[in-house]
C-alpha atoms as a PDB file:
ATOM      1  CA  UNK A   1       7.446  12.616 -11.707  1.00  0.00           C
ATOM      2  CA  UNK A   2       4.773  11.323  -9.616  1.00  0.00           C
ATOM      3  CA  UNK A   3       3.743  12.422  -6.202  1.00  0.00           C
ATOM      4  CA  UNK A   4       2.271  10.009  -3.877  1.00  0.00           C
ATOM      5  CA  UNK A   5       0.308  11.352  -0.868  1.00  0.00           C
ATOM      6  CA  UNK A   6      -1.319   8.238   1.517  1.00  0.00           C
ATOM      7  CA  UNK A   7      -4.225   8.409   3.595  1.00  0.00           C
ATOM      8  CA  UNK A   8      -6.449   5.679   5.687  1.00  0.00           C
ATOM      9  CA  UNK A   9      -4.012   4.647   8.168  1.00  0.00           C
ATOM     10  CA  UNK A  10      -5.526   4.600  12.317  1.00  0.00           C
ATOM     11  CA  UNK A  11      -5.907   2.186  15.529  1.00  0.00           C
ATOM     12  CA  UNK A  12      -7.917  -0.523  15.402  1.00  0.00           C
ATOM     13  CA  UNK A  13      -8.620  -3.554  16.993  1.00  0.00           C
ATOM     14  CA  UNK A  14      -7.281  -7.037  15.897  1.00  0.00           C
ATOM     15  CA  UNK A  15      -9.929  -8.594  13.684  1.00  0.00           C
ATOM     16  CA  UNK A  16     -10.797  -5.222  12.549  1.00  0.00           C
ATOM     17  CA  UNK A  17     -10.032  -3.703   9.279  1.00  0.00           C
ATOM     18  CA  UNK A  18      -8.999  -0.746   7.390  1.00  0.00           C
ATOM     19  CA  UNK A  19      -8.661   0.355   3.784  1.00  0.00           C
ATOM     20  CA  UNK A  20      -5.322   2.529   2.707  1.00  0.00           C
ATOM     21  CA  UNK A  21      -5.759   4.840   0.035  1.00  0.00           C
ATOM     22  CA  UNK A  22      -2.311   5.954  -2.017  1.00  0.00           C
ATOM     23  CA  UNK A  23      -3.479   8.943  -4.327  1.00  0.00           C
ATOM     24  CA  UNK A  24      -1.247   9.955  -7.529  1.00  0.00           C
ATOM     25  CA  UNK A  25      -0.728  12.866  -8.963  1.00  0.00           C
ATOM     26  CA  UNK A  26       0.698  13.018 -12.729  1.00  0.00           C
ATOM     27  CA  UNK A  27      -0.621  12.261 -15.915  1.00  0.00           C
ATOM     28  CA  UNK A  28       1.491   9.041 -16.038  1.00  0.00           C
ATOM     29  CA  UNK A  29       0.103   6.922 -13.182  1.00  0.00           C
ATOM     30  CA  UNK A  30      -1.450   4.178 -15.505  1.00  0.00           C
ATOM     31  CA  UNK A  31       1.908   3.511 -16.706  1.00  0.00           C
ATOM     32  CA  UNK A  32       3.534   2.605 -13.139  1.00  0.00           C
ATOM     33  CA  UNK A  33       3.646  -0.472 -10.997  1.00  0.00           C
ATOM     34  CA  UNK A  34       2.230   0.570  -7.644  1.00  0.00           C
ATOM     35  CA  UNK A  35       2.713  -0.944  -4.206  1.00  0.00           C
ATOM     36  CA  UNK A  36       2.560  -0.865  -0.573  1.00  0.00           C
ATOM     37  CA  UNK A  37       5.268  -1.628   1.788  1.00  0.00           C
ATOM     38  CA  UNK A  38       5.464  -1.165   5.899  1.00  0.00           C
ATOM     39  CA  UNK A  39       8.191  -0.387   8.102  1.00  0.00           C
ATOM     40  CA  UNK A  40       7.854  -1.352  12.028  1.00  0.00           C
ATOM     41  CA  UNK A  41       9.982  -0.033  14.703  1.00  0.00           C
ATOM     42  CA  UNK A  42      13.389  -1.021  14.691  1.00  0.00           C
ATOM     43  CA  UNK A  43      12.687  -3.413  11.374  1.00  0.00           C
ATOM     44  CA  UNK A  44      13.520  -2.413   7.780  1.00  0.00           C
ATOM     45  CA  UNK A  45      10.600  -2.004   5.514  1.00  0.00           C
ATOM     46  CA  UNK A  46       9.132  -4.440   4.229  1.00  0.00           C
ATOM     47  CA  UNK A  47       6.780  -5.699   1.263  1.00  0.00           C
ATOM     48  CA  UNK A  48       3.538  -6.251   1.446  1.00  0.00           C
ATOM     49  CA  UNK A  49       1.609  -6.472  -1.792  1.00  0.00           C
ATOM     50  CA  UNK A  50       2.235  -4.545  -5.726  1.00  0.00           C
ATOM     51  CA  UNK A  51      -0.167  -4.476  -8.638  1.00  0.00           C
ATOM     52  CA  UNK A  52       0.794  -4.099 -12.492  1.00  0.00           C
ATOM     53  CA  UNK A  53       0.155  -1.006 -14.137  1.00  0.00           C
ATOM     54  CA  UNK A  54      -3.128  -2.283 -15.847  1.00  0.00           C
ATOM     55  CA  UNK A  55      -4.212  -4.093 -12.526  1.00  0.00           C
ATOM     56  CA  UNK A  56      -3.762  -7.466 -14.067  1.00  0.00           C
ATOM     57  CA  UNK A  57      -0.928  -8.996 -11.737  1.00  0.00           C
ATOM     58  CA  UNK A  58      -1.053  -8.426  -7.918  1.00  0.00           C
ATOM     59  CA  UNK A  59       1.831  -9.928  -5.598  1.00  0.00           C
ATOM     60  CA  UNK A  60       1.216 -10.436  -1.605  1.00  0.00           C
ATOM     61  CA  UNK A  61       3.279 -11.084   0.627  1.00  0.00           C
ATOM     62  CA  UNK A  62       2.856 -14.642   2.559  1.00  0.00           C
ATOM     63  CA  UNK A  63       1.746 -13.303   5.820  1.00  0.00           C
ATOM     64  CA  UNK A  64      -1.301 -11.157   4.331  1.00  0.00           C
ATOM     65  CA  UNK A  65      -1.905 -13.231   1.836  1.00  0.00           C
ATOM     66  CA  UNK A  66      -6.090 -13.802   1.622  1.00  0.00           C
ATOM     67  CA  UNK A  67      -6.551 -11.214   4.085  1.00  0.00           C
ATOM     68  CA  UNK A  68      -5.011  -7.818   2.316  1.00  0.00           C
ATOM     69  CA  UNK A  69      -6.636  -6.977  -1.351  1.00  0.00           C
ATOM     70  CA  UNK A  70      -4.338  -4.634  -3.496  1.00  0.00           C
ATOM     71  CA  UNK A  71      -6.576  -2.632  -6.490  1.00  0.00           C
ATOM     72  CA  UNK A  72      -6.087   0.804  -8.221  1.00  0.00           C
ATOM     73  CA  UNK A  73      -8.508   2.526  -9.908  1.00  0.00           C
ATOM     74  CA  UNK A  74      -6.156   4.468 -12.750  1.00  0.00           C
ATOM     75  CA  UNK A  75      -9.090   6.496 -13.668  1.00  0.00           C
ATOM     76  CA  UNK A  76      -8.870   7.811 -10.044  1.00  0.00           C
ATOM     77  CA  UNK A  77      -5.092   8.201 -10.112  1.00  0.00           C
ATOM     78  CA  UNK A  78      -5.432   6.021  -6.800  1.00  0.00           C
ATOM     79  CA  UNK A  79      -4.269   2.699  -5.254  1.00  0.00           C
ATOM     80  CA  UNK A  80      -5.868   1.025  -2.462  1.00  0.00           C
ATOM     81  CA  UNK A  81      -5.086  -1.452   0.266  1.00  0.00           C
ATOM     82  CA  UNK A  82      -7.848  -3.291   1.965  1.00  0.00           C
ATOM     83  CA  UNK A  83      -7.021  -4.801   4.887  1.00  0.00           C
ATOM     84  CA  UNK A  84      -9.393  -7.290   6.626  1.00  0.00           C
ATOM     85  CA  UNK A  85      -8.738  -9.706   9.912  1.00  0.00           C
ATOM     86  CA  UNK A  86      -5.685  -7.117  10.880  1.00  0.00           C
ATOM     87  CA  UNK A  87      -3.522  -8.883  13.652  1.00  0.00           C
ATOM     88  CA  UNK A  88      -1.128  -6.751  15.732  1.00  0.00           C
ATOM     89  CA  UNK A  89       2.049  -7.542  13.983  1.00  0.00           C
ATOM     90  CA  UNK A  90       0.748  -5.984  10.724  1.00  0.00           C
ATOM     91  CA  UNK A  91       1.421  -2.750  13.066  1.00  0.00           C
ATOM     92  CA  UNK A  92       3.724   0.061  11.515  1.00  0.00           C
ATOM     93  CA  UNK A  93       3.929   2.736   8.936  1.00  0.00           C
ATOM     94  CA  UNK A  94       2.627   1.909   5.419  1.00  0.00           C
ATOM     95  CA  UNK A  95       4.093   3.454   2.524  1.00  0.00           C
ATOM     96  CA  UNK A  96       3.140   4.047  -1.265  1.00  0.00           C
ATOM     97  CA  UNK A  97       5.890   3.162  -3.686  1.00  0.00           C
ATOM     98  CA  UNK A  98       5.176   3.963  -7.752  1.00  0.00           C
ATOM     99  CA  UNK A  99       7.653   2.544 -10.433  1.00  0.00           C
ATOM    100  CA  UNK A 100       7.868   3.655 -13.669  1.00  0.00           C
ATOM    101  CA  UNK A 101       8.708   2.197 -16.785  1.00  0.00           C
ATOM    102  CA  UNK A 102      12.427   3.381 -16.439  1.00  0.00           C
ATOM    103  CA  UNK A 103      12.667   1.640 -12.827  1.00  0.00           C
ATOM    104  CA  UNK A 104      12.635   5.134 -11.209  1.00  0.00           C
ATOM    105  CA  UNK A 105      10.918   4.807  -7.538  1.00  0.00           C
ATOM    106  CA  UNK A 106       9.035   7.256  -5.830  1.00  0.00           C
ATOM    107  CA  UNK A 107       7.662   6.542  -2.029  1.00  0.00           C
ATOM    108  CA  UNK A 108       5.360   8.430  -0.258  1.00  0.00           C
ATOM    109  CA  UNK A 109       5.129  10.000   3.274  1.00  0.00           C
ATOM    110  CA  UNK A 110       3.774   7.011   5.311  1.00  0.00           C
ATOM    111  CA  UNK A 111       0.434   6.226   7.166  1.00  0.00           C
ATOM    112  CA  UNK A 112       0.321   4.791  10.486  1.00  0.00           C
ATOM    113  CA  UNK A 113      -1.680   1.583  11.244  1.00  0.00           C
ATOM    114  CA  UNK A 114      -1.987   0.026  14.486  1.00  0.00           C
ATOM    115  CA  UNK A 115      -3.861  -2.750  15.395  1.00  0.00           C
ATOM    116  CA  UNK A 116      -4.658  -3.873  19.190  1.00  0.00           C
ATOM    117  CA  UNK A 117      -4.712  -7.260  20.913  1.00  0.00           C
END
C-alpha cells in the first residue's frame, strides 16, 4: 500500500502562490489516480483537482479552475499542485488522496495553506 507524505503548504498573501508537493512511496504509484482535496474549518473536505494514472486526464474543481495546475511526475513517485492567484477562501488543510486500481484510498497527513487578504 502506498504512503503519501505532503509538503509545500505556508501563509501567503492573496495573489500569491504556492506549489504542493504529495510524495509516494511504493512501487505501484504509476498505477493510481492521484488527487488533492482541502478541508476548512468547520466544512467537510472538499475536491479540488485529480489526475489519471498516466497524467492524461486532470479534473478541477470550478472555483480553481485556470488558476490551480495538477501534474505528477511518476518517475518521481510525486504529485504536485501549483497554485497561482490564491484568494483567501482557498484557505485550509490540503490533503493527498491515491486510488488504486481496486478503488482502495489512501490520504495523507495534510498541509496547511493560508492565504491573506
Amino acid at each position: 500500500q502506498v504512503q503519501l507524505v505532503e509538503s509545500g503548504g505556508g501563509s501567503v498573501q492573496a495573489g500569491g502562490s504556492l506549489r504542493l508537493t504529495c510524495s509516494a512511496s511504493g512501487r505501484t504509484f504509476s498505477s493510481y489516480a492521484m488527487g488533492w482535496f482541502r478541508q476548512a474549518p468547520g466544512t467537510e473536505r472538499e475536491f479540488v483537482s485529480s489526475i489519471s494514472w498516466d497524467g492524461n486526464r486532470t479534473y478541477y474543481e470550478d472555483s480553481v479552475n485556470g488558476r490551480f495546475t495538477i501534474s505528477r511526475d511518476n518517475a518521481k513517485n510525486t504529485v504536485y499542485l501549483q497554485m497561482n492567484s490564491l484568494k483567501p477562501e482557498d484557505t485550509g488543510v490540503y490533503y493527498c488522496r491515491a486510488d488504486d486500481p481496486y478503488r482502495t484510498t489512501t490520504w495523507g497527513q495534510g498541509t496547511q495553506v493560508t492565504v491573506s487578504s
